[in-house]
Protein backbone atom coordinates (compact mmCIF):
# COMPACT_ATOMS: atom_id res chain seq x y z
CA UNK A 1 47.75 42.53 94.11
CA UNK A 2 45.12 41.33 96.86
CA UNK A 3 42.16 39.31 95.86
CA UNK A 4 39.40 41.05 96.53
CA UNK A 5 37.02 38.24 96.65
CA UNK A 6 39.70 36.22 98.57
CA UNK A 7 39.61 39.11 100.92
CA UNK A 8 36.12 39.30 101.79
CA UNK A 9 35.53 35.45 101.90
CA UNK A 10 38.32 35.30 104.30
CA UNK A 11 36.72 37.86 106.62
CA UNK A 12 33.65 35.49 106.60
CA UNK A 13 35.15 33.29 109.40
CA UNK A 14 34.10 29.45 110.38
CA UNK A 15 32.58 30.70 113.63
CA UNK A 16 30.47 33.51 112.00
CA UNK A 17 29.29 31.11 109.48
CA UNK A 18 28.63 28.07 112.40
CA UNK A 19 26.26 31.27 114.51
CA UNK A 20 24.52 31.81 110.46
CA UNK A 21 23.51 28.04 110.27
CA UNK A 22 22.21 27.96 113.77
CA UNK A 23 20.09 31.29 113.89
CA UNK A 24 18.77 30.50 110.48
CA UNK A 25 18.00 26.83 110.71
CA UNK A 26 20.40 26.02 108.09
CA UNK A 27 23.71 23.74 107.82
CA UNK A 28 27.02 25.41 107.89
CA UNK A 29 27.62 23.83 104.48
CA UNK A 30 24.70 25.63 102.54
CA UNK A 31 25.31 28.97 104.71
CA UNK A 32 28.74 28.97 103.63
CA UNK A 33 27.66 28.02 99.88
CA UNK A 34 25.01 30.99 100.08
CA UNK A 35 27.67 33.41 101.24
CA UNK A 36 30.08 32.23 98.27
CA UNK A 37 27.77 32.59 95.57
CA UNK A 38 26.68 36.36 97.16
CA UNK A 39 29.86 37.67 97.47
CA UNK A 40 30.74 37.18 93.89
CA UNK A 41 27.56 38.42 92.76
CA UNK A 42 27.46 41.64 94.59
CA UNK A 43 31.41 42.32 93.34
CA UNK A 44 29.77 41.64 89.51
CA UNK A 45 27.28 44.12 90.25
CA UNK A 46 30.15 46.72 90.94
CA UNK A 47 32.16 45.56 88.15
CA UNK A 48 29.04 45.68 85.94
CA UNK A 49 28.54 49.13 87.35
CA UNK A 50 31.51 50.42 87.03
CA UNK A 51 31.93 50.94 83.41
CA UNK A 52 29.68 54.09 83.60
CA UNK A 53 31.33 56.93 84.98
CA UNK A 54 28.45 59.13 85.86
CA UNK A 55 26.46 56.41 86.83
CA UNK A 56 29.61 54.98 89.21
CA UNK A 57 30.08 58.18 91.08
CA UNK A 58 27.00 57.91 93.17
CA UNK A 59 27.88 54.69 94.08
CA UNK A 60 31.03 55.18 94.93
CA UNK A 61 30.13 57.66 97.34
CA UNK A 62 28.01 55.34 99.09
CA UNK A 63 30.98 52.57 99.41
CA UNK A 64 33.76 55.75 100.53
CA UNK A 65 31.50 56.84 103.71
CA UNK A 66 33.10 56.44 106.88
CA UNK A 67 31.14 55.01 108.62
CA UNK A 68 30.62 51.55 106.82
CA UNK A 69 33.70 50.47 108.25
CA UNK A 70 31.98 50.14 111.48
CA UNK A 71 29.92 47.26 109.55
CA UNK A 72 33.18 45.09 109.84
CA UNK A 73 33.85 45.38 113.88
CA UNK A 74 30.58 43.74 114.16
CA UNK A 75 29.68 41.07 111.13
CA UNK A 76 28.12 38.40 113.22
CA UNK A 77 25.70 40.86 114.73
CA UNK A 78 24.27 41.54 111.34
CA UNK A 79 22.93 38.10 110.80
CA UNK A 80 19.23 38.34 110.26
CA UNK A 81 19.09 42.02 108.78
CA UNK A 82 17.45 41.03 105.83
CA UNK A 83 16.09 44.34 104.99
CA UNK A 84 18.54 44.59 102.70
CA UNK A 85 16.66 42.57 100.07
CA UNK A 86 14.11 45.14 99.62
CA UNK A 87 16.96 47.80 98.69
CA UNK A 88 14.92 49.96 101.46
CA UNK A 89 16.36 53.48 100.57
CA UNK A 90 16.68 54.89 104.02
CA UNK A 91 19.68 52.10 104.57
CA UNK A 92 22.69 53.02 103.01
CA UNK A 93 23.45 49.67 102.39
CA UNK A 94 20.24 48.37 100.98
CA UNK A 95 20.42 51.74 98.75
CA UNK A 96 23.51 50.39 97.37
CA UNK A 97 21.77 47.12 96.59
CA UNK A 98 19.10 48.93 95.10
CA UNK A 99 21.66 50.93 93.15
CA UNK A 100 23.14 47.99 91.59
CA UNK A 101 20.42 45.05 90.84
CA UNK A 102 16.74 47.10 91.16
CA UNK A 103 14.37 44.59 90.92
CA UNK A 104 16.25 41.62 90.32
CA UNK A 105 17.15 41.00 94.04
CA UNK A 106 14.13 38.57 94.28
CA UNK A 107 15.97 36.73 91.57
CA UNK A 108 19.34 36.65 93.02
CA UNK A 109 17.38 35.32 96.43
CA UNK A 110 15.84 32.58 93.98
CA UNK A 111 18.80 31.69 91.84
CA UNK A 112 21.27 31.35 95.32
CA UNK A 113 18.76 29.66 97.46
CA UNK A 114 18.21 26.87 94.93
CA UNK A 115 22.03 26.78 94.47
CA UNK A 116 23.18 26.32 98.05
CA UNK A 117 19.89 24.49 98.94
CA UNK A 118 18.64 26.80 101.60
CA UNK A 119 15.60 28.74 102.30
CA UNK A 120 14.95 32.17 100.28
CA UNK A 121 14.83 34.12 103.78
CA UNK A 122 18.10 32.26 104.79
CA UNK A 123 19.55 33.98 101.87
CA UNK A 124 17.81 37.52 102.48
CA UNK A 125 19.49 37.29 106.26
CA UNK A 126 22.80 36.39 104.53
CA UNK A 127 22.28 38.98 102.09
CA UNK A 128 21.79 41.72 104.94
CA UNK A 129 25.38 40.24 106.03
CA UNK A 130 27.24 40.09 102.45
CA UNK A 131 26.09 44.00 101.52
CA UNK A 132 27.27 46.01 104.67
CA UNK A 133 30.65 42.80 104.47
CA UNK A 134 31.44 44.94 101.25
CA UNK A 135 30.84 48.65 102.39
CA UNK A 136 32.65 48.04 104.75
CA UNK A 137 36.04 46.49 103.06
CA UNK A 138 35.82 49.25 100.50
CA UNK A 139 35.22 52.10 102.82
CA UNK A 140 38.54 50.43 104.39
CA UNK A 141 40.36 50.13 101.45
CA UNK A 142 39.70 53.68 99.30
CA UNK A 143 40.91 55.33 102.78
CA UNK A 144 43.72 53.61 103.24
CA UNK A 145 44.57 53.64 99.37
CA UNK A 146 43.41 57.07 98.79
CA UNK A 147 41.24 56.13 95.61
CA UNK A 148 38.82 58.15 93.58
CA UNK A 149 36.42 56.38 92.03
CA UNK A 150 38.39 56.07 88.52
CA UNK A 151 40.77 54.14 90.93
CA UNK A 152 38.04 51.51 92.01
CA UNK A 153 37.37 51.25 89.21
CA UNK A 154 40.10 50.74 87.37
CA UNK A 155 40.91 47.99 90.56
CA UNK A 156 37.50 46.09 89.99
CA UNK A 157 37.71 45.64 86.14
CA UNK A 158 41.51 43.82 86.88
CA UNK A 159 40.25 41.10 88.69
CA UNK A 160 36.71 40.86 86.45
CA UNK A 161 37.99 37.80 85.73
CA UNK A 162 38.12 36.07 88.70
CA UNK A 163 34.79 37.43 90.37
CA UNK A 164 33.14 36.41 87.10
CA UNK A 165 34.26 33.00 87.07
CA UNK A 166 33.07 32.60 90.21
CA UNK A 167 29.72 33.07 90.16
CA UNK A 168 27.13 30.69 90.61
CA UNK A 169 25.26 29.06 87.20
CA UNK A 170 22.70 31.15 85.85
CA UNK A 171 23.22 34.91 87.91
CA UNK A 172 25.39 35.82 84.84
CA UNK A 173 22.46 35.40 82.74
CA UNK A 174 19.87 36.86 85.10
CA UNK A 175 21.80 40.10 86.04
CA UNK A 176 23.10 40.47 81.90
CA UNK A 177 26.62 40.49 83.13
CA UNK A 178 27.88 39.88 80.07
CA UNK A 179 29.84 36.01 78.72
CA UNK A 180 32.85 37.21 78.00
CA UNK A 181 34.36 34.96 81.11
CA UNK A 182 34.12 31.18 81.15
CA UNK A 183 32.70 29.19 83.65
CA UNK A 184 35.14 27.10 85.81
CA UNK A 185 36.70 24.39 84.04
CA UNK A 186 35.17 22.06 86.58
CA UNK A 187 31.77 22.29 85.34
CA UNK A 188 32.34 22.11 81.84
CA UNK A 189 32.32 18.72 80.35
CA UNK A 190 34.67 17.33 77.62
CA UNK A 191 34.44 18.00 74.25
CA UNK A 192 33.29 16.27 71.64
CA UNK A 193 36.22 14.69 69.41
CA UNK A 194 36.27 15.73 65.62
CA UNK A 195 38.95 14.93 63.78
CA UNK A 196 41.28 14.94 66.62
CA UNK A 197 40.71 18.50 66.94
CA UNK A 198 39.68 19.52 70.40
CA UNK A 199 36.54 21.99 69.76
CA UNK A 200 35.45 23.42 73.22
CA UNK A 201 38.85 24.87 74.71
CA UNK A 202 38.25 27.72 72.06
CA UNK A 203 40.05 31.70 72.99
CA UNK A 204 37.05 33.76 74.92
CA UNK A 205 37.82 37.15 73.47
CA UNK A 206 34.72 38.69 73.98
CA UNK A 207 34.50 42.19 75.62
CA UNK A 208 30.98 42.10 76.04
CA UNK A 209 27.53 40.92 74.80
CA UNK A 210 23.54 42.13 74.57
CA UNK A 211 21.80 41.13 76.94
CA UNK A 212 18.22 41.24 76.19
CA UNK A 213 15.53 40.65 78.58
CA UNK A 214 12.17 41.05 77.20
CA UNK A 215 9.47 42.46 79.24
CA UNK A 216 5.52 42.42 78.68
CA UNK A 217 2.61 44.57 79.97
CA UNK A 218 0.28 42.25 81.80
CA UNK A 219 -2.63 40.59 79.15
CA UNK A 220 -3.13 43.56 77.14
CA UNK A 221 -1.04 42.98 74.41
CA UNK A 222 1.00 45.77 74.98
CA UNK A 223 4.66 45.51 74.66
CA UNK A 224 7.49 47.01 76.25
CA UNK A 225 11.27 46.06 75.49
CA UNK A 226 13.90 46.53 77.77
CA UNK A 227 17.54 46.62 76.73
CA UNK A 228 19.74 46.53 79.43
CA UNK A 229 23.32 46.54 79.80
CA UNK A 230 23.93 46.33 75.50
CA UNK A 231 27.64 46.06 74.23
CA UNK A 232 28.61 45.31 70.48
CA UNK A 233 30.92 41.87 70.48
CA UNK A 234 33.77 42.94 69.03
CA UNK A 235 36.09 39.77 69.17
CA UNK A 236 35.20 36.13 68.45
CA UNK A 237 35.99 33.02 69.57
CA UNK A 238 38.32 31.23 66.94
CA UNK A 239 39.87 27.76 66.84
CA UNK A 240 43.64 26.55 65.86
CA UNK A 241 41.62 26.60 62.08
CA UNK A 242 40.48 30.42 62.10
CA UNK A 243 36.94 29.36 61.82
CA UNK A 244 34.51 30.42 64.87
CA UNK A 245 33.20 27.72 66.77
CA UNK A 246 30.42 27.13 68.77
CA UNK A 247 28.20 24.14 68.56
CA UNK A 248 25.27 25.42 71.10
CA UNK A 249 24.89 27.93 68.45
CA UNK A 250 25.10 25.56 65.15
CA UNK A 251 22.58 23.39 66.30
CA UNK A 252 20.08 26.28 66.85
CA UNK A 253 20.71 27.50 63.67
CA UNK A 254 19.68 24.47 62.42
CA UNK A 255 16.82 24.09 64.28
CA UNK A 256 15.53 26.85 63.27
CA UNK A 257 15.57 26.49 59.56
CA UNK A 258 13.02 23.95 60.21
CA UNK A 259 10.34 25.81 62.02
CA UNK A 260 8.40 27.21 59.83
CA UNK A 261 7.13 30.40 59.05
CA UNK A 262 6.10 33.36 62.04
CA UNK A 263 2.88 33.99 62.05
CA UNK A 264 0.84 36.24 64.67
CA UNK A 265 -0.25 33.76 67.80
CA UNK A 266 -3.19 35.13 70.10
CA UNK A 267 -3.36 33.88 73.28
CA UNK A 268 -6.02 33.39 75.15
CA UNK A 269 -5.54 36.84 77.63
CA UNK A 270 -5.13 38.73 74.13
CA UNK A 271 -1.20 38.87 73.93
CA UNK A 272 0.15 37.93 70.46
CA UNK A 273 2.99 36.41 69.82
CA UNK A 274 5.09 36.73 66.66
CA UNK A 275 6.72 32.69 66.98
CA UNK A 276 6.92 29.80 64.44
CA UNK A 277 4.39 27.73 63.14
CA UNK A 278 6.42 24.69 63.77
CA UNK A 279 8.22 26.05 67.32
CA UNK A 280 8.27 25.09 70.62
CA UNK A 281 6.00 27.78 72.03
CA UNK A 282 3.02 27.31 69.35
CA UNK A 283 2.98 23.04 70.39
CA UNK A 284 3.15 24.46 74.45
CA UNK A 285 0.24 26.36 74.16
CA UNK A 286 -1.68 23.80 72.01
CA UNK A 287 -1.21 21.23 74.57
CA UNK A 288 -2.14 23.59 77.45
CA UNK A 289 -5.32 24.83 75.56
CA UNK A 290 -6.17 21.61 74.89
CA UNK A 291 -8.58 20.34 77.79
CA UNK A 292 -8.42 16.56 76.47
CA UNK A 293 -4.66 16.64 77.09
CA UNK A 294 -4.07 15.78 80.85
CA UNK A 295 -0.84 16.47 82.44
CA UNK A 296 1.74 13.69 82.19
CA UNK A 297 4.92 12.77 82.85
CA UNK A 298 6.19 11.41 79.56
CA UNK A 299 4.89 15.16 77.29
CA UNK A 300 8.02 17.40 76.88
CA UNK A 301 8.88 20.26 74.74
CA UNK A 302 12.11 21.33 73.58
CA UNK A 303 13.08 24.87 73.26
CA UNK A 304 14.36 25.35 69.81
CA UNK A 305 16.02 28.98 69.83
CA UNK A 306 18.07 28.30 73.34
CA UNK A 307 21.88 29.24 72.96
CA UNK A 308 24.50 28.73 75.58
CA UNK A 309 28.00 29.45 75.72
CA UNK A 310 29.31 26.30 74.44
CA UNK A 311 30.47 23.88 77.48
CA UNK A 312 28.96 26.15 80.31
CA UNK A 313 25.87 27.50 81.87
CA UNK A 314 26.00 31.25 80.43
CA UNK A 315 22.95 32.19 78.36
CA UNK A 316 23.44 33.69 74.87
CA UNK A 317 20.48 36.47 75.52
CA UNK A 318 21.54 38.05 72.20
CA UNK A 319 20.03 34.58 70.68
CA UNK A 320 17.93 33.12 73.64
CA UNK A 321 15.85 36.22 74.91
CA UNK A 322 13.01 36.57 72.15
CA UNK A 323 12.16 32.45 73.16
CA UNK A 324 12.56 32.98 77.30
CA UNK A 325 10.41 36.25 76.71
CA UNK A 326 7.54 34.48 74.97
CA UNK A 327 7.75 31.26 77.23
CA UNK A 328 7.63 34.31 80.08
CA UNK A 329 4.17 35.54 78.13
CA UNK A 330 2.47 32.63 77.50
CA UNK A 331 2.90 31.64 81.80
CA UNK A 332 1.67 34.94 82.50
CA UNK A 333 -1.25 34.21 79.92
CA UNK A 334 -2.06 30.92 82.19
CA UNK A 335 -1.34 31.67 85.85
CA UNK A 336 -2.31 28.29 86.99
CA UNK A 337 0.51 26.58 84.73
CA UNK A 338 3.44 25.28 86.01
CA UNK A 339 6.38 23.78 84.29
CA UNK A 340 9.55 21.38 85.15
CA UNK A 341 12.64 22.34 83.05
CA UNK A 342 14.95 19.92 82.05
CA UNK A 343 18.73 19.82 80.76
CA UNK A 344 19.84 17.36 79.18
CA UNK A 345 23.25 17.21 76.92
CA UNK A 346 25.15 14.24 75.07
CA UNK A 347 27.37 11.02 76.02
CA UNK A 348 30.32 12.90 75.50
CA UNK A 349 32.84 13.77 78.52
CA UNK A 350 32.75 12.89 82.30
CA UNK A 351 29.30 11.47 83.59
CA UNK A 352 29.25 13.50 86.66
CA UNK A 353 30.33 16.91 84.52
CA UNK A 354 27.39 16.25 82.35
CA UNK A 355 25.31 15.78 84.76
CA UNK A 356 26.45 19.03 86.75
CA UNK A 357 26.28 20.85 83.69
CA UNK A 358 22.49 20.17 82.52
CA UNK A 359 21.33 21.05 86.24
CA UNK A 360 23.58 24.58 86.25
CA UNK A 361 21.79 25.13 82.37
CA UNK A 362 18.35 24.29 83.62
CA UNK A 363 18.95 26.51 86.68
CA UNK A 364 19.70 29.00 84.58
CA UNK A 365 16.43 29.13 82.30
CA UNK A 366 14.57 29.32 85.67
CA UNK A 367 16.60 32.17 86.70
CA UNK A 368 16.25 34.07 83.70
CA UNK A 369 12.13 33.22 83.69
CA UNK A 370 11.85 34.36 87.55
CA UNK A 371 13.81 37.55 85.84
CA UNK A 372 10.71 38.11 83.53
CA UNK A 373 7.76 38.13 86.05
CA UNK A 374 7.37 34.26 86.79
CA UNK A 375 6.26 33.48 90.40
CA UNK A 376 9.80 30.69 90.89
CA UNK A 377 6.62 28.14 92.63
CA UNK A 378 5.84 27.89 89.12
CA UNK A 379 8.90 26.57 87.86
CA UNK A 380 11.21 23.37 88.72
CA UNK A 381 14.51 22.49 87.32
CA UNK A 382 16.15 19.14 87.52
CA UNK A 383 19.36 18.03 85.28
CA UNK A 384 19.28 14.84 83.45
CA UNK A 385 23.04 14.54 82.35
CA UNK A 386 22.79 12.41 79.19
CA UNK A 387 20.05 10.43 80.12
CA UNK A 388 16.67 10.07 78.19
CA UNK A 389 18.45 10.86 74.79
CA UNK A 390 16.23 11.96 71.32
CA UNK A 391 18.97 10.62 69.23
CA UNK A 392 21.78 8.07 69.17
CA UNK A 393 25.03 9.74 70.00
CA UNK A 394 26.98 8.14 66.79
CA UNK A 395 27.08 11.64 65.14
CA UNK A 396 27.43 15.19 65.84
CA UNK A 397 24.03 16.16 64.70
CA UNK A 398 22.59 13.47 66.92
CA UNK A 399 24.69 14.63 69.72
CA UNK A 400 23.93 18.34 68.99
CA UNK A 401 19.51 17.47 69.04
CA UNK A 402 20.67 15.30 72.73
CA UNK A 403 21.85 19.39 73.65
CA UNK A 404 18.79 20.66 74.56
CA UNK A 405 16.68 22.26 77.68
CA UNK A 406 13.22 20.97 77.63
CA UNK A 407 9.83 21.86 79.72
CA UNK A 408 7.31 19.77 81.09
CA UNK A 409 3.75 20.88 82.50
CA UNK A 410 3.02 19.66 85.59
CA UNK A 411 -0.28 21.49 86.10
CA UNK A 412 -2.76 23.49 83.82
């Protein structure tokens, strides 16, 4: 069976992406990052999609016209679109962007441009380049394999894996994807050694997972939730002892136990939040109220009820979205605030993995805060590795606190 994503990226040839980098002011390297991290994205979007029958039909409609496979005799030509972005409805194609992210484009423009280290309208161009790139192979290829849309489907959901694992740190998270795939290997560091047993290389059986993004009325207090995408994990991951492991998730749980009890936080727009009296978001908005506090470089605060996927950048929303949601809140609360995230995780494993990993993590809470409302010139991420450490790495609890995604304000 033909990889799709293999497919389209080979379609994407050296001289369309050498004309990209020189329209758009960009080198060939970060164009052709840009366009690797889209194409996956947009086929998750599909896959994502695809699980709802009703919902699938209009879109596959869209992808079976005719005439998107005109798109393809002519890809270099589409290089500076862009309109796609805004999901304009009177463009098929930007319709089927609409169809399948809403309002979270200006995210996926954020997450990728950061990623391949180009500008945000370099990736809107590319974008207007990647959308009518997959009309037209599917137009193509449900005419010349004469499938319905239970077909596509059923073709997109066999190779989940593969455009899953493929996507760039952080858009699984922001789109609520789901975590049943892995990251690649590649940017997972090693484990941490516990009786000889190897912990992280545990069985991914997970068919889906809630993803929760939390969503606030301006300063009025009022709340809305949205629940988007919401599966029930029916699998878990088990070890070669039967027990579930995850240490992302131990350490919160421990954390927590610790913080106190909730009580009702106003802010100073009106908003309560329902938080900790000991938790991260309670000493955050001390320090900013605090007027003899000046900014510094040496104040951090650690989120305490952050969960990833143990060894990767995927977000645990069912455990991390009430935290991101009031971290969300409390920058809407104070517009002229403006934090630095940091990831950080132990001595364990390959520098350089380590190092990759706390970036793709700290990307990731970005994303997922751009997701909720945040302007992204409000927000910086930066990955430490396993430098500036809170504890010595001589035992797992130590290691597990040296875990951690922290925020600093940089201006107040």
């Amino acid at each position: 069976m033909a990889n799709i994503l293999d497919d389209l990226k080979g379609m994407v040839t050296n001289q369309i992406i050498s004309s990209a980098a020189s329209h758009l002011g960009e080198s060939e390297g970060g164009i052709s990052k840009a366009i690797g991290a889209l194409l996956p994205t947009l086929l998750g979007g599909l896959v994502s999609k695809s699980t709802d029958s009703s919902g699938f039909s209009g879109i596959f409609n869209m992808l079976s016209d005719n005439r998107n496979a005109g798109f393809l005799d002519n890809l270099g030509g589409l290089i500076g679109g862009g309109n796609l972005a805004h999901g304009d409805p009177k463009d098929i194609a930007g319709s089927l962007m609409g169809n399948l992210f809403g309002g979270k484009v200006g995210g996926i423009l954020d997450l990728v441009s950061s990623f391949a280290g180009v500008k945000k309208s370099s990736t809107s161009s590319l974008l207007g380049l990647a959308g009518p790139l997959l009309m037209g192979y599917f137009s193509r290829k449900i005419k010349n394999e004469g499938l319905n849309a239970s077909g596509l489907a059923s073709l997109l959901g066999s190779q989940k894996s593969s455009i899953m694992s493929a996507l760039p740190a952080g858009m699984g998270s922001l789109l609520g994807f789901g975590s049943g795939i892995s990251t690649p290997s590649a940017s997972m560091p090693e484990a941490p050694s516990t009786g000889g047993m190897n912990w992280w290389p545990w069985l991914i059986g997970l068919l889906g997972i809630a993803a929760l993004v939390y969503f606030w009325k301006g300063c009025k207090g009022e709340v809305k939730e949205a629940v988007e995408n919401t599966t029930e994990v029916v699998e878990n991951a088990v070890d070669s002892t039967g027990a579930a492991v995850s240490n992302a998730a131990e350490t919160v749980t421990d954390a927590a136990s610790d913080l106190g009890a909730l009580f009702r936080k106003k802010l100073a727009c009106g908003v309560e939040l329902n938080i900790p009296e000991k938790g991260m978001e309670n000493n955050l908005v001390a320090f900013i109220d605090d007027k003899a506090k000046p900014v510094d470089k040496t104040t951090w605060f650690s989120f305490d009820r952050l969960t990833f996927q143990t060894g990767s950048a995927q977000l645990d929303m069912t455990k991390s979205a009430e935290q991101l949601g009031n971290i969300a809140e409390i920058l809407k609360c104070y517009p002229n605030v403006k934090l630095k995230v940091g990831g950080y995780t132990d001595n364990v494993g390959n520098k350089e993995s380590n190092m990759k990993l706390s970036m793709e993590r700290a990307t990731a809470v970005k994303a997922t805060l751009v997701a909720l409302g945040i302007e992204p010139t409000r927000l910086d991420a930066e990955g430490y590795g396993d430098q500036h450490p809170v504890a010595p790495n001589d035992t797992e609890e130590n290691k597990a606190k040296n875990r951690r995604i922290d925020v600093r304000v940089t201006a107040k």
